[in-house]
N, C-alpha and C. Protein backbone atom coordinates (compact mmCIF):
# COMPACT_ATOMS: atom_id res chain seq x y z
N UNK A 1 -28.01 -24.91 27.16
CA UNK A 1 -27.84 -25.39 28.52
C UNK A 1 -28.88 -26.48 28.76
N UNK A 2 -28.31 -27.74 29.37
CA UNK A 2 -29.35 -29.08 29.69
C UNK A 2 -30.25 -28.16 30.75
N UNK A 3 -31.95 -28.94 30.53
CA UNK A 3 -32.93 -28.56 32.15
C UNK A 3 -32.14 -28.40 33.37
N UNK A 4 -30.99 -29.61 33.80
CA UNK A 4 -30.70 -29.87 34.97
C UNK A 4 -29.93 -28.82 35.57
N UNK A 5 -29.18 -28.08 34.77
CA UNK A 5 -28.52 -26.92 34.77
C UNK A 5 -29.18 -25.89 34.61
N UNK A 6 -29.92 -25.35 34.30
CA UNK A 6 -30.83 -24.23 34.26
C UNK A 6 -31.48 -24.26 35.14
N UNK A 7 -32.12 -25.37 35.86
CA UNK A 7 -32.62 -25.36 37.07
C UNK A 7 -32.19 -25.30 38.47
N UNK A 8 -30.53 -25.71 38.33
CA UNK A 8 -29.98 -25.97 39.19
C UNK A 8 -29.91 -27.01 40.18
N UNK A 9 -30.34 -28.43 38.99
CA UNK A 9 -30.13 -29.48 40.26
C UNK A 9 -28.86 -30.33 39.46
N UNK A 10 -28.56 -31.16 40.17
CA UNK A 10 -27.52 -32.00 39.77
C UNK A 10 -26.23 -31.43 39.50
N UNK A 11 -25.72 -30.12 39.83
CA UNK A 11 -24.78 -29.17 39.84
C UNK A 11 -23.16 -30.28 39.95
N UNK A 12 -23.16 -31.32 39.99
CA UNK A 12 -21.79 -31.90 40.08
C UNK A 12 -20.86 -31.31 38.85
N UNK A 13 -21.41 -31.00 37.97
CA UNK A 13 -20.96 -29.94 36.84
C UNK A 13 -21.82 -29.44 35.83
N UNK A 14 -21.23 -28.63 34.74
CA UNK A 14 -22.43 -28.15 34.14
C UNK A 14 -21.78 -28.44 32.40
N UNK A 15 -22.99 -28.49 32.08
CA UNK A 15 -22.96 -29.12 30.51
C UNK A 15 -23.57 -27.70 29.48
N UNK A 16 -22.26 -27.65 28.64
CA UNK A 16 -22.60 -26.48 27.40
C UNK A 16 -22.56 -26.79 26.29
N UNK A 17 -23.74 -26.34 25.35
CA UNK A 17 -23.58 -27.37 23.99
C UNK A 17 -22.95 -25.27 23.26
N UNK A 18 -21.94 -26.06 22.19
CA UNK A 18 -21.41 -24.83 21.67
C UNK A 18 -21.36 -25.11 19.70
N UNK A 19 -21.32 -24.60 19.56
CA UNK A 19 -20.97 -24.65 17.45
C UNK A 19 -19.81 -23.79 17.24
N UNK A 20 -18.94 -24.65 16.95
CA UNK A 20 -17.64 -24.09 16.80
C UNK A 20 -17.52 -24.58 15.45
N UNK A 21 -16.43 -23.81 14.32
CA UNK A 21 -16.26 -24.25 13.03
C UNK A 21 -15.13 -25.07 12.97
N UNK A 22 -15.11 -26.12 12.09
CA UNK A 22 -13.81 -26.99 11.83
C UNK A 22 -12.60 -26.58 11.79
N UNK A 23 -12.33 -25.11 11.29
CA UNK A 23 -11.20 -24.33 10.68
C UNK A 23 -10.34 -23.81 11.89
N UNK A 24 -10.67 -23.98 13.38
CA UNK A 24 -10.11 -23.77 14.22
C UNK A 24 -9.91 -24.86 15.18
N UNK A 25 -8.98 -24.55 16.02
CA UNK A 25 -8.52 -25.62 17.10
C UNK A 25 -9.98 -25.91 18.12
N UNK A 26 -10.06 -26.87 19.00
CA UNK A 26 -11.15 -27.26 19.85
C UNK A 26 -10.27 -26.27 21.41
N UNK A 27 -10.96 -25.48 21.92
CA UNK A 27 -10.27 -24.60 23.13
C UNK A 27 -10.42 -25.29 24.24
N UNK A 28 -9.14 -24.98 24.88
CA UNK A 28 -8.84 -25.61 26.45
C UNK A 28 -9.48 -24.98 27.16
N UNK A 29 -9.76 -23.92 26.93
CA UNK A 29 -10.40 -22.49 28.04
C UNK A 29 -11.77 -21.56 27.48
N UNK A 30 -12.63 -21.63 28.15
CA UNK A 30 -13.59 -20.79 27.87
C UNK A 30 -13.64 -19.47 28.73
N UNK A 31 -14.00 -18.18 28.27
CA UNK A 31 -13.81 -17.01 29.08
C UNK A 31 -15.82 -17.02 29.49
N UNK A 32 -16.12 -16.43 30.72
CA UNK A 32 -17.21 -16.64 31.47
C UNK A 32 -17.63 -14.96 31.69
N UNK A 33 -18.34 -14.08 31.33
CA UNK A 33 -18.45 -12.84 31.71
C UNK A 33 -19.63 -12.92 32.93
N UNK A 34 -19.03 -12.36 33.97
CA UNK A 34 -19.92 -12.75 34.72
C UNK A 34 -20.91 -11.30 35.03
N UNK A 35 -21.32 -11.77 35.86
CA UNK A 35 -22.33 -10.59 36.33
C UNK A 35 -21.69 -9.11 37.14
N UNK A 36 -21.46 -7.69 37.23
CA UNK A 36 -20.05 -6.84 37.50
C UNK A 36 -19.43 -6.74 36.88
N UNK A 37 -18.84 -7.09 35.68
CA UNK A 37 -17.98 -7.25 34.82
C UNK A 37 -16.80 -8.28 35.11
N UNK A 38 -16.94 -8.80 36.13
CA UNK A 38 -16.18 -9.78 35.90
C UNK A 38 -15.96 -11.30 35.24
N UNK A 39 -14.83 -11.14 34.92
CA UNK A 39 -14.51 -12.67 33.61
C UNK A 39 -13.63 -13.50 34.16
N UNK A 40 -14.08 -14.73 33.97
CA UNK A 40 -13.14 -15.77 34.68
C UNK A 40 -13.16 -17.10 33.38
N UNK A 41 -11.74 -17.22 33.67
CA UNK A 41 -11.73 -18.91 32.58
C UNK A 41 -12.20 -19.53 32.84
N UNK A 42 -12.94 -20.56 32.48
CA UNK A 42 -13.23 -22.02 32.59
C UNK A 42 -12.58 -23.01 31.60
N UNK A 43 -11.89 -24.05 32.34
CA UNK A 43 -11.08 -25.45 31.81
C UNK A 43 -12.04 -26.21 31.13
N UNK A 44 -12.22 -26.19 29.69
CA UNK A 44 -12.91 -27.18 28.93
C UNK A 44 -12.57 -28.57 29.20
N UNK A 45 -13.46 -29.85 29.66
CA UNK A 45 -12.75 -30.66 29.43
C UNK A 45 -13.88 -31.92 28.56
N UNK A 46 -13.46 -32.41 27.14
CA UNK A 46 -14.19 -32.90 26.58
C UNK A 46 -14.25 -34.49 26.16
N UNK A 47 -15.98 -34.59 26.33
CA UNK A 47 -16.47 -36.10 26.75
C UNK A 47 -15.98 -36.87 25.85
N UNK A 48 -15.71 -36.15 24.59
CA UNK A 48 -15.83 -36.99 22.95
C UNK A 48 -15.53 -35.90 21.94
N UNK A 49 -14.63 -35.90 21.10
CA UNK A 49 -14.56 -35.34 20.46
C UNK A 49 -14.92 -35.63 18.55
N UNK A 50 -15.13 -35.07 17.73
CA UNK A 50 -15.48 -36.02 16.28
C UNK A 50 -14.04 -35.70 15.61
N UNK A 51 -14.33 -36.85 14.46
CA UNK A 51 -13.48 -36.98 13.70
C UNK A 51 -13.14 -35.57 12.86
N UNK A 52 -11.81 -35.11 12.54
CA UNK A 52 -11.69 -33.59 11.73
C UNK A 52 -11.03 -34.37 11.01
N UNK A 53 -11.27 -33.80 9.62
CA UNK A 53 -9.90 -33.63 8.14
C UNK A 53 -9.82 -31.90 7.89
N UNK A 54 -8.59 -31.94 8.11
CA UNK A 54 -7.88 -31.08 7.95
C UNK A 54 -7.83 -30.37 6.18
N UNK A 55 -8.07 -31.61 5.59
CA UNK A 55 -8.00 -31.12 4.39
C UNK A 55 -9.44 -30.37 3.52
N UNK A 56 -10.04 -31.16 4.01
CA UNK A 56 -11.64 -30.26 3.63
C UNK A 56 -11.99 -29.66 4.56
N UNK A 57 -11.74 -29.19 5.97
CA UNK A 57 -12.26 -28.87 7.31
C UNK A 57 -13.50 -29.50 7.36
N UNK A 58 -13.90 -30.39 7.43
CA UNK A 58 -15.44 -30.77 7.75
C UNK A 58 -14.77 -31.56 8.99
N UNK A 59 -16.24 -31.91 9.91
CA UNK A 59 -16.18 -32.89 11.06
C UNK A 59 -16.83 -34.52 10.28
N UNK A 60 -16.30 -35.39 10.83
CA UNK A 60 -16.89 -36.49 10.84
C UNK A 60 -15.90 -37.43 9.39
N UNK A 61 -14.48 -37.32 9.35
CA UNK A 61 -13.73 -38.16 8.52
C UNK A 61 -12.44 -37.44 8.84
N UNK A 62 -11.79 -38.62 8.79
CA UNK A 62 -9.97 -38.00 8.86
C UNK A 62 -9.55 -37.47 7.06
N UNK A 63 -8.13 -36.97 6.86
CA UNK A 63 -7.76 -37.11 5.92
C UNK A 63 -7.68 -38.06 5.19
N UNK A 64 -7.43 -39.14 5.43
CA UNK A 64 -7.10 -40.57 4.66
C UNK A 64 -8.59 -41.12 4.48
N UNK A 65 -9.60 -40.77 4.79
CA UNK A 65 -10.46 -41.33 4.55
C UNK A 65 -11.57 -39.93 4.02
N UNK A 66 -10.77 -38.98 3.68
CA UNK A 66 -11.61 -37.92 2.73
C UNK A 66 -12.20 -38.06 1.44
N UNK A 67 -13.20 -37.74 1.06
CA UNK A 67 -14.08 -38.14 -0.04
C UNK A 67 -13.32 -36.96 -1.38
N UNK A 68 -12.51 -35.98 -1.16
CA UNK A 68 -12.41 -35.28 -1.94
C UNK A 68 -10.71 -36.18 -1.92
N UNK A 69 -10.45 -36.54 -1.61
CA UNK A 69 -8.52 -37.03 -2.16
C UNK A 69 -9.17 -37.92 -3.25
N UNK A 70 -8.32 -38.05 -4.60
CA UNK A 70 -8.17 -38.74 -5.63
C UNK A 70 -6.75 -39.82 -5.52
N UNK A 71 -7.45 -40.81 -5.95
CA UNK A 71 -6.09 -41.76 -5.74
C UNK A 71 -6.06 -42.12 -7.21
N UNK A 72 -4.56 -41.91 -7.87
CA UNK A 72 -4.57 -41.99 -9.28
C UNK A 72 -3.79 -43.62 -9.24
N UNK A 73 -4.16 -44.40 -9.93
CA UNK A 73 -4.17 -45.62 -10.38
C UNK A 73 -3.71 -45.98 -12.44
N UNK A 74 -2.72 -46.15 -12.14
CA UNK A 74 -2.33 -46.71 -13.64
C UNK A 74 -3.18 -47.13 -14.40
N UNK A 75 -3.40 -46.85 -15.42
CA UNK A 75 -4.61 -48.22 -16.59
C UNK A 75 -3.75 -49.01 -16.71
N UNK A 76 -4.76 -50.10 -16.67
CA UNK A 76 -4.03 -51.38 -17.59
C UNK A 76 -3.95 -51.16 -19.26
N UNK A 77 -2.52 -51.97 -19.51
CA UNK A 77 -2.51 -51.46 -21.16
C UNK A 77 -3.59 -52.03 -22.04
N UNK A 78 -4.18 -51.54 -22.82
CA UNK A 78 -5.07 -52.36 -23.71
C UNK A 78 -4.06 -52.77 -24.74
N UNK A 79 -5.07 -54.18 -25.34
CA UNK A 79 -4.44 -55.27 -26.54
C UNK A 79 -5.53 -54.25 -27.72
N UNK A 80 -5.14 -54.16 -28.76
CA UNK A 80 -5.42 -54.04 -29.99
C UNK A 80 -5.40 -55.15 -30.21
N UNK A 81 -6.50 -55.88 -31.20
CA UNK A 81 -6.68 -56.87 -32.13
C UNK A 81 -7.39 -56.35 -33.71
């Protein structure tokens, strides 16, 4: 949680830093347990999101630009002399 939020100034909204793994979707909804037991959703809505490949799950490259795809390329024929 930012100072400004923990302190309670600047309340126009509140900012949550979270670690979520690549291997799952980014969530529309966060569940809030509150104080009583009560739970209420909250509507994620996000500033920026990073780049995912799907194919390695890492953040920060698409598929087409994954370091693990091999692009196979013909040899050229060699001349014997």
């Amino acid at each position: 949680m930012d100072n400004a939020t923990a302190v309670c100034e600047k309340l126009a909204y509140a900012k949550c830093f979270i670690e979520i793994s690549a291997s799952i979707l980014l969530p529309s909804t966060i569940t809030l347990d509150l104080e009583g037991g009560d739970r209420i959703d909250i509507p994620v809505d996000y500033e920026w999101t990073p780049l995912l490949c799907k194919k390695s799950v890492n953040f920060g490259h698409t598929e087409a630009q994954c370091p693990t795809t091999r692009v196979w390329r013909q040899k050229e024929p060699t001349t014997h002399q």
